[in-house]
Protein backbone atom coordinates (compact mmCIF):
# COMPACT_ATOMS: atom_id res chain seq x y z
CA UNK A 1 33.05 -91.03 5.88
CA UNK A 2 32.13 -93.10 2.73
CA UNK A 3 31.57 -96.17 5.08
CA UNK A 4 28.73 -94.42 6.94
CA UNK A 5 27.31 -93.01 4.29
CA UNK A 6 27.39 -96.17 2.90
CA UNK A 7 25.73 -98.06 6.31
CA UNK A 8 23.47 -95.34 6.29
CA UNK A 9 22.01 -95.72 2.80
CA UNK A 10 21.96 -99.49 3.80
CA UNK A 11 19.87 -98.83 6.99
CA UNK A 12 17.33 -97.22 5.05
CA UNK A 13 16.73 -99.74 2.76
CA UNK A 14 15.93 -102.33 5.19
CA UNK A 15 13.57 -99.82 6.78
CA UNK A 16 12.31 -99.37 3.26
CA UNK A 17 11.91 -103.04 2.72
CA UNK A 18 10.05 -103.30 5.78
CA UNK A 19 7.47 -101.19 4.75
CA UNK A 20 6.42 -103.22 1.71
CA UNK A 21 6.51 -106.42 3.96
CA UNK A 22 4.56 -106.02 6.60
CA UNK A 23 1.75 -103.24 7.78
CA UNK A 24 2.84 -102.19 11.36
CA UNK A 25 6.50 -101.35 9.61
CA UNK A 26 7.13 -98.95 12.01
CA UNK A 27 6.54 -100.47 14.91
CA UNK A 28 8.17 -103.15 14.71
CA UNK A 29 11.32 -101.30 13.13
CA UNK A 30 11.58 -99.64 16.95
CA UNK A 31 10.55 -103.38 18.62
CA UNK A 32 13.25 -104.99 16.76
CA UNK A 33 15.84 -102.53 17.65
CA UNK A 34 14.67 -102.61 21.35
CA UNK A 35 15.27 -107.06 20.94
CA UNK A 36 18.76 -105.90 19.50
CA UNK A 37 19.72 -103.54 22.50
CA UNK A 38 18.61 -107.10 24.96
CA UNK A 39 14.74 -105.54 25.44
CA UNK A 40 12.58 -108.36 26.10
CA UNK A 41 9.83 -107.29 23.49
CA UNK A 42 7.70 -109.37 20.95
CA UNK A 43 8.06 -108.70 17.38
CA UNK A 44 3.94 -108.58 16.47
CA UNK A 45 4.03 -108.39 12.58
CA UNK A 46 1.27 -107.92 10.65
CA UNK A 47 0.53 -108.76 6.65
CA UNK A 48 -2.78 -108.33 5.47
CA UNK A 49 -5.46 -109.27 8.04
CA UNK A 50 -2.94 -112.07 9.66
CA UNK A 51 -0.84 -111.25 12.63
CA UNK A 52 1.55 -113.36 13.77
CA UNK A 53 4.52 -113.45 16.54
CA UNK A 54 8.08 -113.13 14.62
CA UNK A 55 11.43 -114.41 15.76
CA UNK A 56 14.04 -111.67 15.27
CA UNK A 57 15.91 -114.09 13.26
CA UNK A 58 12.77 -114.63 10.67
CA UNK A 59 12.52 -110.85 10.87
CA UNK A 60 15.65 -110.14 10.09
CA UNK A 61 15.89 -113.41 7.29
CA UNK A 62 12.74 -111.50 5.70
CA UNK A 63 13.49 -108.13 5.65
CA UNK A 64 17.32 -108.70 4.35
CA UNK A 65 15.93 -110.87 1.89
CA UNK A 66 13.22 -108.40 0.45
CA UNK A 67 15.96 -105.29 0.35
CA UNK A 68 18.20 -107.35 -1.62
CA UNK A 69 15.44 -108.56 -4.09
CA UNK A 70 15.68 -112.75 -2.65
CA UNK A 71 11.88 -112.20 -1.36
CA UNK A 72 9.44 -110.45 -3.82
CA UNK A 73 6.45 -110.50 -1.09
CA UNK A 74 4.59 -112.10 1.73
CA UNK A 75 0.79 -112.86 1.67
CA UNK A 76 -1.39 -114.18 4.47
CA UNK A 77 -3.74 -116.42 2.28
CA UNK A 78 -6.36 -118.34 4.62
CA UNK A 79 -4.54 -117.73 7.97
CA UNK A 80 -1.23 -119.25 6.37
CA UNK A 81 1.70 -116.93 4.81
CA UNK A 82 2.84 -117.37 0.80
CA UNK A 83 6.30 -116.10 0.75
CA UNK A 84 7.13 -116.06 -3.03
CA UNK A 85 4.18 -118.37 -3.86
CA UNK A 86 5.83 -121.21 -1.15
CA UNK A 87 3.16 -121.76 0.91
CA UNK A 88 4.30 -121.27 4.67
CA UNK A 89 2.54 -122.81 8.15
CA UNK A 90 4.38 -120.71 10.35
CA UNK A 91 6.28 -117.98 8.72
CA UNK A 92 9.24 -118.43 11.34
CA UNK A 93 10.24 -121.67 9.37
CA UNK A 94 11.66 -119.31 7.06
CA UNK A 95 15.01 -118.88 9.57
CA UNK A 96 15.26 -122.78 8.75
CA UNK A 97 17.85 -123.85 5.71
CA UNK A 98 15.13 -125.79 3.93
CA UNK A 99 12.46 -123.64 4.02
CA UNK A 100 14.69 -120.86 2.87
CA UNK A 101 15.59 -122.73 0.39
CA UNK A 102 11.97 -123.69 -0.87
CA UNK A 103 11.25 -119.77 -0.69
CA UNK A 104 14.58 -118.95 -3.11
CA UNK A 105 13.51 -121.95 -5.51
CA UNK A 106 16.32 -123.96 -4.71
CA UNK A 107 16.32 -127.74 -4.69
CA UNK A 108 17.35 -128.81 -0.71
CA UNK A 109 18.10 -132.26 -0.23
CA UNK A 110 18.24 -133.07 3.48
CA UNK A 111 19.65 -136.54 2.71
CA UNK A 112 22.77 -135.39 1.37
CA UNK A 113 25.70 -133.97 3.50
CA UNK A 114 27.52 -132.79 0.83
């Protein structure tokens, strides 16, 4: 019983998260969990007056991210994204290891394979 409780309380914070990142929260809350049950639906997410088509892995990078305090916003600034003041084309890069890393502040060097 703890364990659902404790899934539960988890569940709502993601919903919770999502409704600081983007405006349409709601909707695409119930679009993303239509994707996860094999729906064939677009994720549509809006911040600010941008819009902007989401893969459900940058969704899901973003929103995780936010709940547990990695992401501290997203702005659309000139019809580009800032995502922790890391300037971002196209805010799906963020489901990519070096853009991720840019957004956290880490150093990513992509010539070492260590």
């Amino acid at each position: 019983m703890l364990l659902s409780i404790t899934r539960t309380l988890g569940r709502a914070k993601v919903v919770l998260a999502t409704r600081y990142l983007f405006s349409n929260w709601l909707s695409l809350i119930f679009r993303y969990i239509l994707v996860r049950l094999g729906f064939s639906v677009k994720l549509i997410a809006k911040v600010d007056e941008c819009a902007v088509e989401l893969d459900p892995q940058s969704f899901r990078r973003l929103v995780s991210g936010f709940s547990r305090g990695l992401i501290k916003f997203v702005k659309c600034v000139n019809g580009g994204f800032l995502v922790n003041d890391v300037k971002v084309k196209d805010i799906n890069e963020v489901q990519f290891l070096e853009t991720w890393a840019q957004v956290l502040g880490w150093s990513y060097n992509t010539l070492c394979d260590c």
